[in-house]
N, C-alpha and C. Protein backbone atom coordinates (compact mmCIF):
# COMPACT_ATOMS: atom_id res chain seq x y z
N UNK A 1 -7.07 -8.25 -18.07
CA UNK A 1 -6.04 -7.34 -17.58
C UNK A 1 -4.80 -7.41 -18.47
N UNK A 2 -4.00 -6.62 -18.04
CA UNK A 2 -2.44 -5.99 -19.31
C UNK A 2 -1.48 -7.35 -18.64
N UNK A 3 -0.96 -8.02 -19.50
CA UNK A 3 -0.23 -9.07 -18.67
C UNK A 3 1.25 -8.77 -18.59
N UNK A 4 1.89 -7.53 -18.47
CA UNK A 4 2.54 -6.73 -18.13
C UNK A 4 2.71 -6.51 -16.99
N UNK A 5 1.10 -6.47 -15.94
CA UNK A 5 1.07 -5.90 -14.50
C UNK A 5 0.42 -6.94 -14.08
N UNK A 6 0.61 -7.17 -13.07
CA UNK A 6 -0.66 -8.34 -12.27
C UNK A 6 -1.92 -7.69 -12.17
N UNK A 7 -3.11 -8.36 -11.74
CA UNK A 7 -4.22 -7.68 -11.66
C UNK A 7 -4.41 -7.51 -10.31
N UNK A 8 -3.44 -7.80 -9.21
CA UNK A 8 -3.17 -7.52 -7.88
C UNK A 8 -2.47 -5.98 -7.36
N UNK A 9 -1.83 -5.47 -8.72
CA UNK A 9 -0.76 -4.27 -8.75
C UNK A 9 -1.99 -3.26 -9.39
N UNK A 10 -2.90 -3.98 -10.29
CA UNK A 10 -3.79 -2.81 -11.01
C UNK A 10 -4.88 -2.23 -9.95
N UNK A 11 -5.07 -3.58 -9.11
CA UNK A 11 -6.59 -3.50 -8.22
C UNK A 11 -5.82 -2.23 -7.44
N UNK A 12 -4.58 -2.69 -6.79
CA UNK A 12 -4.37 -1.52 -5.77
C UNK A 12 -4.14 -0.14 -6.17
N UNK A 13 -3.37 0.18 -7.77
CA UNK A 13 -3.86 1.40 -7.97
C UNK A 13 -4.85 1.64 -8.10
N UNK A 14 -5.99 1.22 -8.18
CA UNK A 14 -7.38 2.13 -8.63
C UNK A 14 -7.70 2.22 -7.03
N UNK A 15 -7.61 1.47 -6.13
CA UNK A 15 -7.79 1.49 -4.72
C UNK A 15 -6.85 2.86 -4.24
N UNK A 16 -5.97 2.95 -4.42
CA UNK A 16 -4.68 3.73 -3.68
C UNK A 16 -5.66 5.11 -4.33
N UNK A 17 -5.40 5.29 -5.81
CA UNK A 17 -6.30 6.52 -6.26
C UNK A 17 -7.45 7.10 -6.44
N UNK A 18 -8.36 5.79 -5.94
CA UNK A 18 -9.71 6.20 -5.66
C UNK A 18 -10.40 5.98 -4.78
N UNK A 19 -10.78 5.10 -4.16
CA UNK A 19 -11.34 5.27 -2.74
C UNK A 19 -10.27 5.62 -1.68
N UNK A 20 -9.11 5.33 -2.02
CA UNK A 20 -7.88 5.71 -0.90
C UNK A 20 -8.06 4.77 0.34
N UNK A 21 -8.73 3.70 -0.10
CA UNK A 21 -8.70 2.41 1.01
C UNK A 21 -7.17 1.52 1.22
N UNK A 22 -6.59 2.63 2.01
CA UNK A 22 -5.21 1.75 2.10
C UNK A 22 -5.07 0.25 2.72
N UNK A 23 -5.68 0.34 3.47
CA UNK A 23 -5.93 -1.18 4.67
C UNK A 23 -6.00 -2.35 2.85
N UNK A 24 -7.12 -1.89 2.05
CA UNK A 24 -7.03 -2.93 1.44
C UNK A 24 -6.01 -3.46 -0.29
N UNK A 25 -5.45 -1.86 -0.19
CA UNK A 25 -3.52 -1.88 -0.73
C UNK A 25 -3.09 -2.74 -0.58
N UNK A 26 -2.97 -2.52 0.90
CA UNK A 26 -1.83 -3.78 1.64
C UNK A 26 -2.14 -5.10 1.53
N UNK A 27 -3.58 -5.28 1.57
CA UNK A 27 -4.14 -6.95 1.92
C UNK A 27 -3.82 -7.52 0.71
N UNK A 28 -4.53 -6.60 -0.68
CA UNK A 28 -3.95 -6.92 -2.14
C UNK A 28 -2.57 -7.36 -2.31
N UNK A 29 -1.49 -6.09 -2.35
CA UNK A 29 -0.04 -6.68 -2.62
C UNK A 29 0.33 -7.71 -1.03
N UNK A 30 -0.07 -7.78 -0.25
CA UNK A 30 0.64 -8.48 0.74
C UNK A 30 0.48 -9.97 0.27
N UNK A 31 -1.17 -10.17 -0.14
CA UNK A 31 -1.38 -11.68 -0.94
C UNK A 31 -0.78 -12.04 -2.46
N UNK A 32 -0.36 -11.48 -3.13
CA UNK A 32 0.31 -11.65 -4.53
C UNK A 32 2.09 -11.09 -4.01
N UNK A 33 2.44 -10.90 -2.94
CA UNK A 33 3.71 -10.97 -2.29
C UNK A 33 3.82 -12.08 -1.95
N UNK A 34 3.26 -12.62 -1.32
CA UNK A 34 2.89 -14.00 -0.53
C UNK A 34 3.69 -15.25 -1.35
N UNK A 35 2.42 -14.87 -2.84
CA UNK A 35 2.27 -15.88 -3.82
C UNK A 35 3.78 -15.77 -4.43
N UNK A 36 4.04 -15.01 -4.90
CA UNK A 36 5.61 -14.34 -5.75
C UNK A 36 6.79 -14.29 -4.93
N UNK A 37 6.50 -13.82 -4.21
CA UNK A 37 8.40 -13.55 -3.53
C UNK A 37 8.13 -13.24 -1.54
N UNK A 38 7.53 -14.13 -1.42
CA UNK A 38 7.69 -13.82 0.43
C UNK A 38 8.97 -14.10 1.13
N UNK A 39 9.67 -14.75 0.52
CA UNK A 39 10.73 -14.71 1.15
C UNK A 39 11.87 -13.01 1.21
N UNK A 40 11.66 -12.52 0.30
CA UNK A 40 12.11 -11.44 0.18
C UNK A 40 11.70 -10.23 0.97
N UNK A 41 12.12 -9.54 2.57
CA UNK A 41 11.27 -8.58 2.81
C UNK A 41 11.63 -7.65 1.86
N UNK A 42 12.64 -7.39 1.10
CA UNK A 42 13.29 -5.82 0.28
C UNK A 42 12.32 -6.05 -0.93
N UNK A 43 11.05 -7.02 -1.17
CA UNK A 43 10.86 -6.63 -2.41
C UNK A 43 9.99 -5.93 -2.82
N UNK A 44 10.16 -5.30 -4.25
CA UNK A 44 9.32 -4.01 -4.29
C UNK A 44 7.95 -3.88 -4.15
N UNK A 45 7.18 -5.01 -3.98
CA UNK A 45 6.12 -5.50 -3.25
C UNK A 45 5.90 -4.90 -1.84
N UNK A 46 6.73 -5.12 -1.06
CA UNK A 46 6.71 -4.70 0.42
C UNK A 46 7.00 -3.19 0.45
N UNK A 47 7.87 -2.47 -0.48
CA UNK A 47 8.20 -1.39 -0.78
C UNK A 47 6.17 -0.18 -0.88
N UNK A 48 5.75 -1.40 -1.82
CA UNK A 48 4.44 -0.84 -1.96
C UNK A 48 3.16 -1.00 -0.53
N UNK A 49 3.63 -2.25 -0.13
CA UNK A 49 2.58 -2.56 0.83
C UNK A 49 3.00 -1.50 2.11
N UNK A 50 4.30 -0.95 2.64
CA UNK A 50 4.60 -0.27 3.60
C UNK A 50 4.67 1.08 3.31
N UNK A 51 3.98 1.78 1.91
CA UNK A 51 3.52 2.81 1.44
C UNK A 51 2.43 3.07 1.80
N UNK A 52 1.74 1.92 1.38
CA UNK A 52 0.18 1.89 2.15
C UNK A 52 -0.08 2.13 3.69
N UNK A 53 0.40 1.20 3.94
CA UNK A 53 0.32 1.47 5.79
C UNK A 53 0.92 2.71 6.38
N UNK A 54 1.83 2.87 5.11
CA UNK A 54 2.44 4.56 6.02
C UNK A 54 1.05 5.66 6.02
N UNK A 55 0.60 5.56 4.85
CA UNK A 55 -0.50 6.72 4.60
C UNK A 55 -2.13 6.20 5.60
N UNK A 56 -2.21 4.80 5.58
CA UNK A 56 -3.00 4.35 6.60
C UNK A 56 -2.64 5.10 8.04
N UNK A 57 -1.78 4.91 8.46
CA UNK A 57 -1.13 5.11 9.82
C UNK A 57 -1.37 6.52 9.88
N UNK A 58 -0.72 7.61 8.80
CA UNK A 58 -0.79 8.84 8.78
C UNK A 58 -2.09 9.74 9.10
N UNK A 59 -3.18 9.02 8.09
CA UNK A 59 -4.20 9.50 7.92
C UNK A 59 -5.20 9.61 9.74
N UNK A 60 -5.11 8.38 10.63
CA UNK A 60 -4.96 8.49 11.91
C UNK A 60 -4.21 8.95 12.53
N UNK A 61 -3.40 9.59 12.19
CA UNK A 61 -2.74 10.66 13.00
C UNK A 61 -1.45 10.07 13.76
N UNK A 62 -0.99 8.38 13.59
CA UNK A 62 -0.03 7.88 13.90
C UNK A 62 1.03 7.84 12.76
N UNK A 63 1.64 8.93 13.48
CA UNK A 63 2.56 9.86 13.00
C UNK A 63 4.00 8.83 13.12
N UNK A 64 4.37 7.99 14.70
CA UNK A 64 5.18 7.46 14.65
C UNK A 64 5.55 6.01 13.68
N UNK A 65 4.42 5.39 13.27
CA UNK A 65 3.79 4.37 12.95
C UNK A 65 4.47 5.21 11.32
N UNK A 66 3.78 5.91 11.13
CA UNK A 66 3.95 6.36 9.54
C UNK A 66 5.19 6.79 9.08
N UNK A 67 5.77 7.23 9.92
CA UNK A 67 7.29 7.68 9.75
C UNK A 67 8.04 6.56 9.87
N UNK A 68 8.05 5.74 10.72
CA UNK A 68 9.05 4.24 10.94
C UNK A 68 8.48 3.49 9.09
N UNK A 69 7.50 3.10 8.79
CA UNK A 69 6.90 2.49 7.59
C UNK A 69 7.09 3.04 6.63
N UNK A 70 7.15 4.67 6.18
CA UNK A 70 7.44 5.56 5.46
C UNK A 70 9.26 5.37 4.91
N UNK A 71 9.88 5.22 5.84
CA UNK A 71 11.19 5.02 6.05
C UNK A 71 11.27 4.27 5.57
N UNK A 72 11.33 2.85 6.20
CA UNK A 72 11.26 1.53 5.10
C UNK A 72 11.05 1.43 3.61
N UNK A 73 10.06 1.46 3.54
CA UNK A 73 9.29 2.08 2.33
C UNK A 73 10.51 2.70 0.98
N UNK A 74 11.13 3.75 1.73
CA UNK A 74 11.98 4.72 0.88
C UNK A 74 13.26 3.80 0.61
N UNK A 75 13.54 3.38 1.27
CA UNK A 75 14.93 2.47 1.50
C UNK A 75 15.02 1.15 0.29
N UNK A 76 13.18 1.05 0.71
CA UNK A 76 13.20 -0.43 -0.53
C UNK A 76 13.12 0.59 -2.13
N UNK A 77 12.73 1.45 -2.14
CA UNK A 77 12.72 2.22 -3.77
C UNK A 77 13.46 2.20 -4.21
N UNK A 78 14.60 2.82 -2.58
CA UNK A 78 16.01 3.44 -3.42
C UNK A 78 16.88 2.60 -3.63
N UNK A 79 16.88 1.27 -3.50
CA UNK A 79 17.42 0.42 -3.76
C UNK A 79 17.04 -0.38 -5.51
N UNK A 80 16.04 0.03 -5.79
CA UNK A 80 15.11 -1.11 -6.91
C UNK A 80 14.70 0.14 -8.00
N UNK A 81 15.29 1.11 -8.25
CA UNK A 81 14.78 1.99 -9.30
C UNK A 81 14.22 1.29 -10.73
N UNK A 82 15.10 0.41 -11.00
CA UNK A 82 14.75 -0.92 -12.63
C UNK A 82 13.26 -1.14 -12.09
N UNK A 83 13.31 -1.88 -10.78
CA UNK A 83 11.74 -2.19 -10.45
C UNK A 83 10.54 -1.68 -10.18
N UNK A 84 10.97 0.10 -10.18
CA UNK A 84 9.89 0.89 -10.07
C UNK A 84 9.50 0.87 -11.31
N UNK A 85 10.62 1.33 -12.73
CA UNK A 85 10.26 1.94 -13.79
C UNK A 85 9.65 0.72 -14.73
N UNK A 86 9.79 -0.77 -14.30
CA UNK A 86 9.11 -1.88 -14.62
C UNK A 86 7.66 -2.03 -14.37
N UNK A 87 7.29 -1.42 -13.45
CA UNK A 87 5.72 -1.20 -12.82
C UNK A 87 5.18 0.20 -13.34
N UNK A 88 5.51 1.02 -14.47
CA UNK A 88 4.99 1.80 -15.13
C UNK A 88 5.19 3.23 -14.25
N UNK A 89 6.11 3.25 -13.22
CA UNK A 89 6.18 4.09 -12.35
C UNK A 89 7.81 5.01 -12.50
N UNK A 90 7.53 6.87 -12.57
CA UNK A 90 8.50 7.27 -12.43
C UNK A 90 9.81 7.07 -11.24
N UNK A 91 10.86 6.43 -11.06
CA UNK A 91 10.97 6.41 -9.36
C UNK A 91 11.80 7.36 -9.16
N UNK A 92 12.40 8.23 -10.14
CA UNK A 92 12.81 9.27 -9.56
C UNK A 92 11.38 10.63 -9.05
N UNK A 93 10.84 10.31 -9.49
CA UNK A 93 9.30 11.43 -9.10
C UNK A 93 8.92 10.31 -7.58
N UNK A 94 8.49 9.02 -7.95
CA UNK A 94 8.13 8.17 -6.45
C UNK A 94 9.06 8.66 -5.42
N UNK A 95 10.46 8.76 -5.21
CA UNK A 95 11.06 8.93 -3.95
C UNK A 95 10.89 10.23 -3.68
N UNK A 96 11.01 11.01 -4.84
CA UNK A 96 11.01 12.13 -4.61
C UNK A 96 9.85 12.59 -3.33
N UNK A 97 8.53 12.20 -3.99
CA UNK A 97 7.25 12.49 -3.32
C UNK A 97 7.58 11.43 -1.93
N UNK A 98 8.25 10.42 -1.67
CA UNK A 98 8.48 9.98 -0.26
C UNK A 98 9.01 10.83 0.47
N UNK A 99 10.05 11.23 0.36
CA UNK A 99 10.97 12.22 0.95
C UNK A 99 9.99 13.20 1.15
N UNK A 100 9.22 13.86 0.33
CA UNK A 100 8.24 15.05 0.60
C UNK A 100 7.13 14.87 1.80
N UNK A 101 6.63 13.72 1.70
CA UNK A 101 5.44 12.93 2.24
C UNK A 101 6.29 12.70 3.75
N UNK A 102 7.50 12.02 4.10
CA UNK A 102 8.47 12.25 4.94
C UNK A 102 8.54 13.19 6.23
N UNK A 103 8.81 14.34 5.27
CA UNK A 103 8.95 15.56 5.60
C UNK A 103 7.61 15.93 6.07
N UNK A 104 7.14 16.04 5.71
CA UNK A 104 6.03 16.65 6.21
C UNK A 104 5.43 15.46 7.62
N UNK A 105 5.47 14.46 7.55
CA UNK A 105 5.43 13.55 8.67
C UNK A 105 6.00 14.40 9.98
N UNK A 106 7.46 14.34 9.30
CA UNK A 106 8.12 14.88 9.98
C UNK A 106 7.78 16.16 10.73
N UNK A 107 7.04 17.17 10.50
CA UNK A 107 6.80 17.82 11.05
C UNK A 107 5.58 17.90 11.35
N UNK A 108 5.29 17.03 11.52
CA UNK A 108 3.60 16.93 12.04
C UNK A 108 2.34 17.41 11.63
N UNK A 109 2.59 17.23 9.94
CA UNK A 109 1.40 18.20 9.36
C UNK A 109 0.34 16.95 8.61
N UNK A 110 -1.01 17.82 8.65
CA UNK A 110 -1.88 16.41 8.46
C UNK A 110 -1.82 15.45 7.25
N UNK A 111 -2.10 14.64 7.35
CA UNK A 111 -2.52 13.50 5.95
C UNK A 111 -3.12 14.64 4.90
N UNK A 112 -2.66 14.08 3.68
CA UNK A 112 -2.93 14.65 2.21
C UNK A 112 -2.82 13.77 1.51
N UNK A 113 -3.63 13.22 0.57
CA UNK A 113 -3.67 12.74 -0.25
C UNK A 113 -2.98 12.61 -1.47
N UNK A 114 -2.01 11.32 -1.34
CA UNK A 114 -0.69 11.69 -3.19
C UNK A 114 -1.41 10.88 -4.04
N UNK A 115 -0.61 10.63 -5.12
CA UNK A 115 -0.41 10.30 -6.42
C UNK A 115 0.91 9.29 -6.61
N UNK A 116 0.55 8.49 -7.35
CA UNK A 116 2.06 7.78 -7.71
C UNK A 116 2.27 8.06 -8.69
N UNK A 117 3.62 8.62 -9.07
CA UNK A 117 3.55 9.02 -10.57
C UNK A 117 3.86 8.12 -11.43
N UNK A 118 2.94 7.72 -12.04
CA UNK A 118 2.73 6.90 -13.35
C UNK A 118 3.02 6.93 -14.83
N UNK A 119 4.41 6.24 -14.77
CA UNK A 119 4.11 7.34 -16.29
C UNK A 119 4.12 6.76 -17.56
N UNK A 120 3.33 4.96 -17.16
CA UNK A 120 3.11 4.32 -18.66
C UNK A 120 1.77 4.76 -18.88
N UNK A 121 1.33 5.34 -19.91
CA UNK A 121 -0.29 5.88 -20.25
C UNK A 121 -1.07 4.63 -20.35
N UNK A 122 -0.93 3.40 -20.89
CA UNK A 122 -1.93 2.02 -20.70
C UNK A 122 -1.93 2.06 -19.26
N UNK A 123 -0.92 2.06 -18.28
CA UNK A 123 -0.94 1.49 -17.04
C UNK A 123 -2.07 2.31 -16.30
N UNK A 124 -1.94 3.91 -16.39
CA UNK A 124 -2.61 4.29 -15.83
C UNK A 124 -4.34 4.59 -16.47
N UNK A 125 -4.39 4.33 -17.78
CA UNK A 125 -5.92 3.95 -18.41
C UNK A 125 -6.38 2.33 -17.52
N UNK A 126 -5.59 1.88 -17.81
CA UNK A 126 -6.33 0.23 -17.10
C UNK A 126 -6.55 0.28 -15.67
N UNK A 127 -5.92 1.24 -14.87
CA UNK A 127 -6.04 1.01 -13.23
C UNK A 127 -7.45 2.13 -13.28
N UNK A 128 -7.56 3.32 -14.11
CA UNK A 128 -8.38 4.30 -13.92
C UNK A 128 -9.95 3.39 -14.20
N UNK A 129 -9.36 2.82 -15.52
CA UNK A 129 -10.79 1.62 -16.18
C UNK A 129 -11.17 0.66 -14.75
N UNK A 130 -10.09 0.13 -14.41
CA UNK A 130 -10.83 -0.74 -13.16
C UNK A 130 -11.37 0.26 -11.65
N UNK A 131 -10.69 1.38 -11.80
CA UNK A 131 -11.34 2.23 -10.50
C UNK A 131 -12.22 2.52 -11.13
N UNK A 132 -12.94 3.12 -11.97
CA UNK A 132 -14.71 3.54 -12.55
C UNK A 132 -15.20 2.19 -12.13
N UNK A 133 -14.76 1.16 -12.60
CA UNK A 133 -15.56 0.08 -12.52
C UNK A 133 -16.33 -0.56 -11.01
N UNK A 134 -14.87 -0.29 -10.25
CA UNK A 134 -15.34 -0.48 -8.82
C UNK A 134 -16.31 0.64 -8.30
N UNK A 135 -16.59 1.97 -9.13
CA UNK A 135 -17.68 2.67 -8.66
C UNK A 135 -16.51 4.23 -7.83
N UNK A 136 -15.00 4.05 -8.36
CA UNK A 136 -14.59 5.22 -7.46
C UNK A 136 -14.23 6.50 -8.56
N UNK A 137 -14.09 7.13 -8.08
CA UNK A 137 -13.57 8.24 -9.09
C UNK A 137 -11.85 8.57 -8.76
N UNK A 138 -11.45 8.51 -10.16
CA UNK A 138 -9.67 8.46 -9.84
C UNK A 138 -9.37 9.98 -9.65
N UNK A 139 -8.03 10.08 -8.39
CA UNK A 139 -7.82 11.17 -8.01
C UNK A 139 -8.55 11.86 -7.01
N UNK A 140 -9.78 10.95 -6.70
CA UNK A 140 -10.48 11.48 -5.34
C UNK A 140 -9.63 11.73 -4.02
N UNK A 141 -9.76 12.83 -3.48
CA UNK A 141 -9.73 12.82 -2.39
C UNK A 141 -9.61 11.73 -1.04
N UNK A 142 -8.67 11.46 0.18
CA UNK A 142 -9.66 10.75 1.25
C UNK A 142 -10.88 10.99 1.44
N UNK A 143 -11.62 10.49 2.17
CA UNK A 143 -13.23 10.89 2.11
C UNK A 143 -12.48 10.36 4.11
N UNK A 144 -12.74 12.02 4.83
CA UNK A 144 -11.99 11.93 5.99
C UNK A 144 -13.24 11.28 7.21
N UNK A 145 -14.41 11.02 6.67
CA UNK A 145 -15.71 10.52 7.36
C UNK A 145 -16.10 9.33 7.39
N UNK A 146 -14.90 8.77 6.19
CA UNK A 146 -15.90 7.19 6.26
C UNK A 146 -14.82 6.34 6.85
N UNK A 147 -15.20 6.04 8.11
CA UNK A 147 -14.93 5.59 9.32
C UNK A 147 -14.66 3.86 8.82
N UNK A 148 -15.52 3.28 7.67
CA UNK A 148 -14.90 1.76 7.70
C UNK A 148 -13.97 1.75 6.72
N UNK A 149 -13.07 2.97 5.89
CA UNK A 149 -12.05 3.40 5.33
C UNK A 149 -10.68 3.75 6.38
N UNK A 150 -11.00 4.74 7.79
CA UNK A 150 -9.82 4.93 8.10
C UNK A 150 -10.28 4.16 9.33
N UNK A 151 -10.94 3.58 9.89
CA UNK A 151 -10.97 2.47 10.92
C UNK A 151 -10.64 1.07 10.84
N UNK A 152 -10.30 1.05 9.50
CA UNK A 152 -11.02 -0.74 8.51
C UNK A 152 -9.87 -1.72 9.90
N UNK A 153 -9.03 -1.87 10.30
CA UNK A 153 -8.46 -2.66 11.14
C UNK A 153 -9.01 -2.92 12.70
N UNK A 154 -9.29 -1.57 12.43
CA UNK A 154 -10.38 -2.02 14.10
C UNK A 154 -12.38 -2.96 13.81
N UNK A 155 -12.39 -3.05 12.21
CA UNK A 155 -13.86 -3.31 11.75
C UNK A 155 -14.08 -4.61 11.45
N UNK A 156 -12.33 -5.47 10.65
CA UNK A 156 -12.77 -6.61 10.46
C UNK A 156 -12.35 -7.84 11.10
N UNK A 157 -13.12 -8.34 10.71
CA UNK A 157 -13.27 -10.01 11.00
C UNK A 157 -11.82 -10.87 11.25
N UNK A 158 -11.33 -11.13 12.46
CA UNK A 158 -10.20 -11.30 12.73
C UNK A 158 -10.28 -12.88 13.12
N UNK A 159 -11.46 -13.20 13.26
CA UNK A 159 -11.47 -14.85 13.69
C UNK A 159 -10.55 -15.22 12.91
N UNK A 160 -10.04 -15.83 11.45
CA UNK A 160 -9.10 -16.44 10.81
C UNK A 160 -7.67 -15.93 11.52
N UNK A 161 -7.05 -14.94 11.88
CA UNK A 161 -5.96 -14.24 12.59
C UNK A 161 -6.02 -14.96 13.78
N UNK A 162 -7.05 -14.85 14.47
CA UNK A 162 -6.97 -15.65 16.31
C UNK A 162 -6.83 -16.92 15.63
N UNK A 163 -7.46 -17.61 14.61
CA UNK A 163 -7.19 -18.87 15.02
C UNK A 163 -6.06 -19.42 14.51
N UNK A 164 -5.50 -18.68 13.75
CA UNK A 164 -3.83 -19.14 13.08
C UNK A 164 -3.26 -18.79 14.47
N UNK A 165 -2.99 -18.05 15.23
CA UNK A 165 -2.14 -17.50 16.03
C UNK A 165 -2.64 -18.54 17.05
N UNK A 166 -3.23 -19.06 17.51
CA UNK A 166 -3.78 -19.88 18.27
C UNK A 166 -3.05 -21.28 17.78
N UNK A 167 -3.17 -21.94 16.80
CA UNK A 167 -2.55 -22.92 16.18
C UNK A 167 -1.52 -23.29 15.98
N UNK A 168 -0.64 -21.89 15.95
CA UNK A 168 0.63 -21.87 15.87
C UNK A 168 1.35 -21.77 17.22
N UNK A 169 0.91 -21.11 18.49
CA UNK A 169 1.04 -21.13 19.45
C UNK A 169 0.62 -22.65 20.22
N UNK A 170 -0.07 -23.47 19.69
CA UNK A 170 -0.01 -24.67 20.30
C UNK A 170 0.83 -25.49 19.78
N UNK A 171 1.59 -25.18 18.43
CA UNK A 171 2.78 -26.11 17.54
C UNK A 171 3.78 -25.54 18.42
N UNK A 172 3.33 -24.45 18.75
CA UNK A 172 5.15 -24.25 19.39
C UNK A 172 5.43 -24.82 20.97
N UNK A 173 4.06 -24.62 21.31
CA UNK A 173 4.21 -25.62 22.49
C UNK A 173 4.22 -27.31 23.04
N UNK A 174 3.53 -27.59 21.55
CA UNK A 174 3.73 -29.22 21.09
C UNK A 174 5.40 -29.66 21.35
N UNK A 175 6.48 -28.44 20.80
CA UNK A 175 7.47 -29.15 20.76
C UNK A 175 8.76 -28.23 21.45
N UNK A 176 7.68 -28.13 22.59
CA UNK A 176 8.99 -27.51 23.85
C UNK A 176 8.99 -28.63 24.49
């Protein structure tokens, strides 16, 4: 990979632009957020991961969900423009298309499929090279049928989730 970008930032563009598996956007940058800067919610990490979930949310038709995340989302851009155009990304074209994407939330019109505008040419050859590779075609469409794409949170495997939350709920009661 370009050691310019993480290979956590590349996986999710070829994800974001080709299968349009947002659920696993988020899981990507949320774990190399984790690793890098969790203490930070404003960072442009979270900026990306609550992009994802907005268009997740959207694409189900949770409109309120996508608009509250969408929001966020815009707030962390417009704050970090250096850090968009560091990630090979226009951010005056990125907010722009938030605000658009927004809007249209806003008025209740269905999920559509964007684009991030990209505008280092390696950045977007290496994310396109790793989406062929994973088997997607860049610029595809949602594919509005495949149910373990816009269901994926109701599909997986949550045992590790119950049992942290379980664990942590007995630390907190260890020391009441």
């Amino acid at each position: 990979m370009n050691c310019l970008y993480p290979s956590e930032y590349i996986h999710f563009l070829a994800h974001f632009h080709g299968d349009r598996d947002y659920f696993e956007c988020h899981e990507l940058l949320e774990d190399y957020w984790k690793k890098t800067d969790s203490r930070n919610k404003d960072s442009i990490w979270v900026g990306f991961i609550l992009l994802s979930v907005s268009l997740y949310h959207h694409r189900r038709k949770n409109f309120s969900g996508a608009k509250r995340t969408l929001a966020k989302a815009i707030k962390i851009f417009e704050l970090q423009p250096d850090s968009i155009t560091k990630l090979g990304v226009t951010p005056v074209g990125l907010i722009h298309l938030l605000h658009e994407q927004l809007s249209s939330l806003q008025k209740g019109e269905s999920y559509r499929s964007i684009s991030i505008p990209i505008c280092d040419t390696s950045l977007t050859e290496l994310a396109k090279k790793t989406c062929e590779q994973k088997g997607f075609i860049w610029g595809n469409q949602s594919d509005m049928t495949n149910k373990f794409i816009i269901d994926r949170h109701k599909l997986r495997d949550r045992t590790s989730i119950v049992q942290e939350r379980l664990k942590s709920l007995k630390t907190r009661k260890g020391s009441e």
